[in-house]
C-alpha atoms as a PDB file:
ATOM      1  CA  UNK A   1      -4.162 -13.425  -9.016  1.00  0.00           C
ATOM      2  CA  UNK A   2      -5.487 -11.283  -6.556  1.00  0.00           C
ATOM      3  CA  UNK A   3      -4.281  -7.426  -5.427  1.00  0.00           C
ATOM      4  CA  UNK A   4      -4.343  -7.442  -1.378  1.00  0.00           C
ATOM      5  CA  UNK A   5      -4.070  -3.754   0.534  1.00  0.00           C
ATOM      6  CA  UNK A   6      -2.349  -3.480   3.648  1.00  0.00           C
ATOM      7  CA  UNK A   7      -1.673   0.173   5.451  1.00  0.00           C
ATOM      8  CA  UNK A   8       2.032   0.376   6.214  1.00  0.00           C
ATOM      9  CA  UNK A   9       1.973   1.452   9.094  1.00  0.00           C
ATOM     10  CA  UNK A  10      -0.389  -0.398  11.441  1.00  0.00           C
ATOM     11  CA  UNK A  11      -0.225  -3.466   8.653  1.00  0.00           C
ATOM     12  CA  UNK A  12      -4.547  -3.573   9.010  1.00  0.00           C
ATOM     13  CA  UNK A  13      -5.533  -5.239   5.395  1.00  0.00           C
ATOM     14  CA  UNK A  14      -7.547  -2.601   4.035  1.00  0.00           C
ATOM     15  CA  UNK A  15      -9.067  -4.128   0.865  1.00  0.00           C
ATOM     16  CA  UNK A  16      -8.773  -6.953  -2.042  1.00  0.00           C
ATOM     17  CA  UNK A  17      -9.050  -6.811  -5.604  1.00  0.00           C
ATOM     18  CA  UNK A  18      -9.691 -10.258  -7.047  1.00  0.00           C
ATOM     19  CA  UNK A  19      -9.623 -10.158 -10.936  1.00  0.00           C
ATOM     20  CA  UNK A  20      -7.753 -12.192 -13.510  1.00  0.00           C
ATOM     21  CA  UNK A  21      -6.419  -9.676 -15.649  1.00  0.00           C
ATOM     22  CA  UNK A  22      -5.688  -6.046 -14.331  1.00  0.00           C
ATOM     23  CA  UNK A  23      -3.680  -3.266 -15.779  1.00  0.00           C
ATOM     24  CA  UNK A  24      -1.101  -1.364 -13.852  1.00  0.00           C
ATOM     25  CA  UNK A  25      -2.872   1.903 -15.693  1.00  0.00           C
ATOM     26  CA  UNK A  26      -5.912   1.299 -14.464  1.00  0.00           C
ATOM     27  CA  UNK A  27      -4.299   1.133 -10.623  1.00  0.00           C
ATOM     28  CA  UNK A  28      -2.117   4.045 -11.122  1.00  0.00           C
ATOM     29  CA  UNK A  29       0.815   2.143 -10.783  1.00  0.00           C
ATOM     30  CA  UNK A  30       2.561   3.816 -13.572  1.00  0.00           C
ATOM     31  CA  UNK A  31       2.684   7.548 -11.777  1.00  0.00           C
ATOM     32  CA  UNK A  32       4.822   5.741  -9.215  1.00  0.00           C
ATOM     33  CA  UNK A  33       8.219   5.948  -9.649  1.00  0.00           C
ATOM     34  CA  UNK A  34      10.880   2.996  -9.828  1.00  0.00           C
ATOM     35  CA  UNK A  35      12.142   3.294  -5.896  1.00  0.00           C
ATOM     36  CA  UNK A  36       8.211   4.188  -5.347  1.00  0.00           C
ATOM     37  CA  UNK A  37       6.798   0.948  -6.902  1.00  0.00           C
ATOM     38  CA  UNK A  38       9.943  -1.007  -5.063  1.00  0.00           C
ATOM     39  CA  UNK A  39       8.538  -0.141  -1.803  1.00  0.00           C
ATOM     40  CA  UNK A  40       5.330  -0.112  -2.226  1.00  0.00           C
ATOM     41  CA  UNK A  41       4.333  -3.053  -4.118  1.00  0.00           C
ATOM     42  CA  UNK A  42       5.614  -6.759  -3.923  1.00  0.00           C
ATOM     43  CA  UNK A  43       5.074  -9.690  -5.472  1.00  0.00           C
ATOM     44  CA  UNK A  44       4.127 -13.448  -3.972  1.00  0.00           C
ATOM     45  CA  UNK A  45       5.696 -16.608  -4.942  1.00  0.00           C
ATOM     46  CA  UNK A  46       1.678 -18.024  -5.811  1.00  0.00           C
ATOM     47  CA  UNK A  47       1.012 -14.551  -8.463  1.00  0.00           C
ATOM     48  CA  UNK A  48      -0.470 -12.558  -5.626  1.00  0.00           C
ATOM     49  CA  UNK A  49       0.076  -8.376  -5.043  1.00  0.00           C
ATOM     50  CA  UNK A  50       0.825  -6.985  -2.184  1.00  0.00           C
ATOM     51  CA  UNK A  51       0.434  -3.109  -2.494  1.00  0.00           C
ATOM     52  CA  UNK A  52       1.434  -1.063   0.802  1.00  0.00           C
ATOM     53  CA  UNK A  53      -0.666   2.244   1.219  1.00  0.00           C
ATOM     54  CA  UNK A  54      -2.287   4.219   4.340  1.00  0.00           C
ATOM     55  CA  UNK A  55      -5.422   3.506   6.168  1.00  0.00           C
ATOM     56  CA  UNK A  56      -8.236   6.304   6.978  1.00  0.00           C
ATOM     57  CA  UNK A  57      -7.091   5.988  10.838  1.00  0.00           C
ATOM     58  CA  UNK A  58      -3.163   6.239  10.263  1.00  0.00           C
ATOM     59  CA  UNK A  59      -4.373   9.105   7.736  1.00  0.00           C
ATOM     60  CA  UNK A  60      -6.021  10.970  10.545  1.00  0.00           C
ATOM     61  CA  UNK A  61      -3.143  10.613  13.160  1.00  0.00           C
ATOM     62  CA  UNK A  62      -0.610  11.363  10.440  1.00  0.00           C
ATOM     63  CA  UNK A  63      -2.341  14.962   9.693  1.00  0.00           C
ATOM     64  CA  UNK A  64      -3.465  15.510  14.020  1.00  0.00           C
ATOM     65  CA  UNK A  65       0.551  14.494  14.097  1.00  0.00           C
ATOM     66  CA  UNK A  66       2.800  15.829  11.331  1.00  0.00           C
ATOM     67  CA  UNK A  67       5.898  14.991  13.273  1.00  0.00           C
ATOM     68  CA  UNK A  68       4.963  11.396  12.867  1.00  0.00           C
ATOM     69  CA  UNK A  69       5.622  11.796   9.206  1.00  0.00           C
ATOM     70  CA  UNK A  70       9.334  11.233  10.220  1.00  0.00           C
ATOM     71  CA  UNK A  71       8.982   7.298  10.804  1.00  0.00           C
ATOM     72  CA  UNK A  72       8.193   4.786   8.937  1.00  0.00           C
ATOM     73  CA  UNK A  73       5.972   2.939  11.110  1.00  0.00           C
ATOM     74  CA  UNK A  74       4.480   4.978  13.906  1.00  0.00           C
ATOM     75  CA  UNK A  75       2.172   2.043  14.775  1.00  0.00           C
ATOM     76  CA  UNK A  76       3.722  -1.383  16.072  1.00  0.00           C
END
């Protein structure tokens, strides 16, 4: 089982955890709400993670650009 990163809104794979056994605790999973955790993390038919967060460069248009807070994907 491995955890893969990907920003969501350019989709660049930003990093990969690879360890057997991992608590959601020790991720931070559990501050995430329900409808958070639902859209932000899925999971792959072979035991895999995917966990959608942002990338430093989407980061750094999002604050230049606060009115692209209002899409979900500003990057195609």
């Amino acid at each position: 089982m491995a955890l893969h990163y990907y920003c969501r809104h350019c989709g660049t794979k930003i990093g990969t955890i690879d360890r057997v056994s991992i608590y959601s605790e020790q991720l931070g999973f559990h501050h995430l709400t329900e409808e958070e955790r639902l859209e932000m993390i899925s999971y792959q038919p072979n035991g895999d993670i995917h966990v959608k967060t942002i990338c430093e460069d989407c980061q750094e248009a999002l604050t230049r650009n606060p009115e692209l807070h209002q899409y979900e994907k500003f990057i195609h």
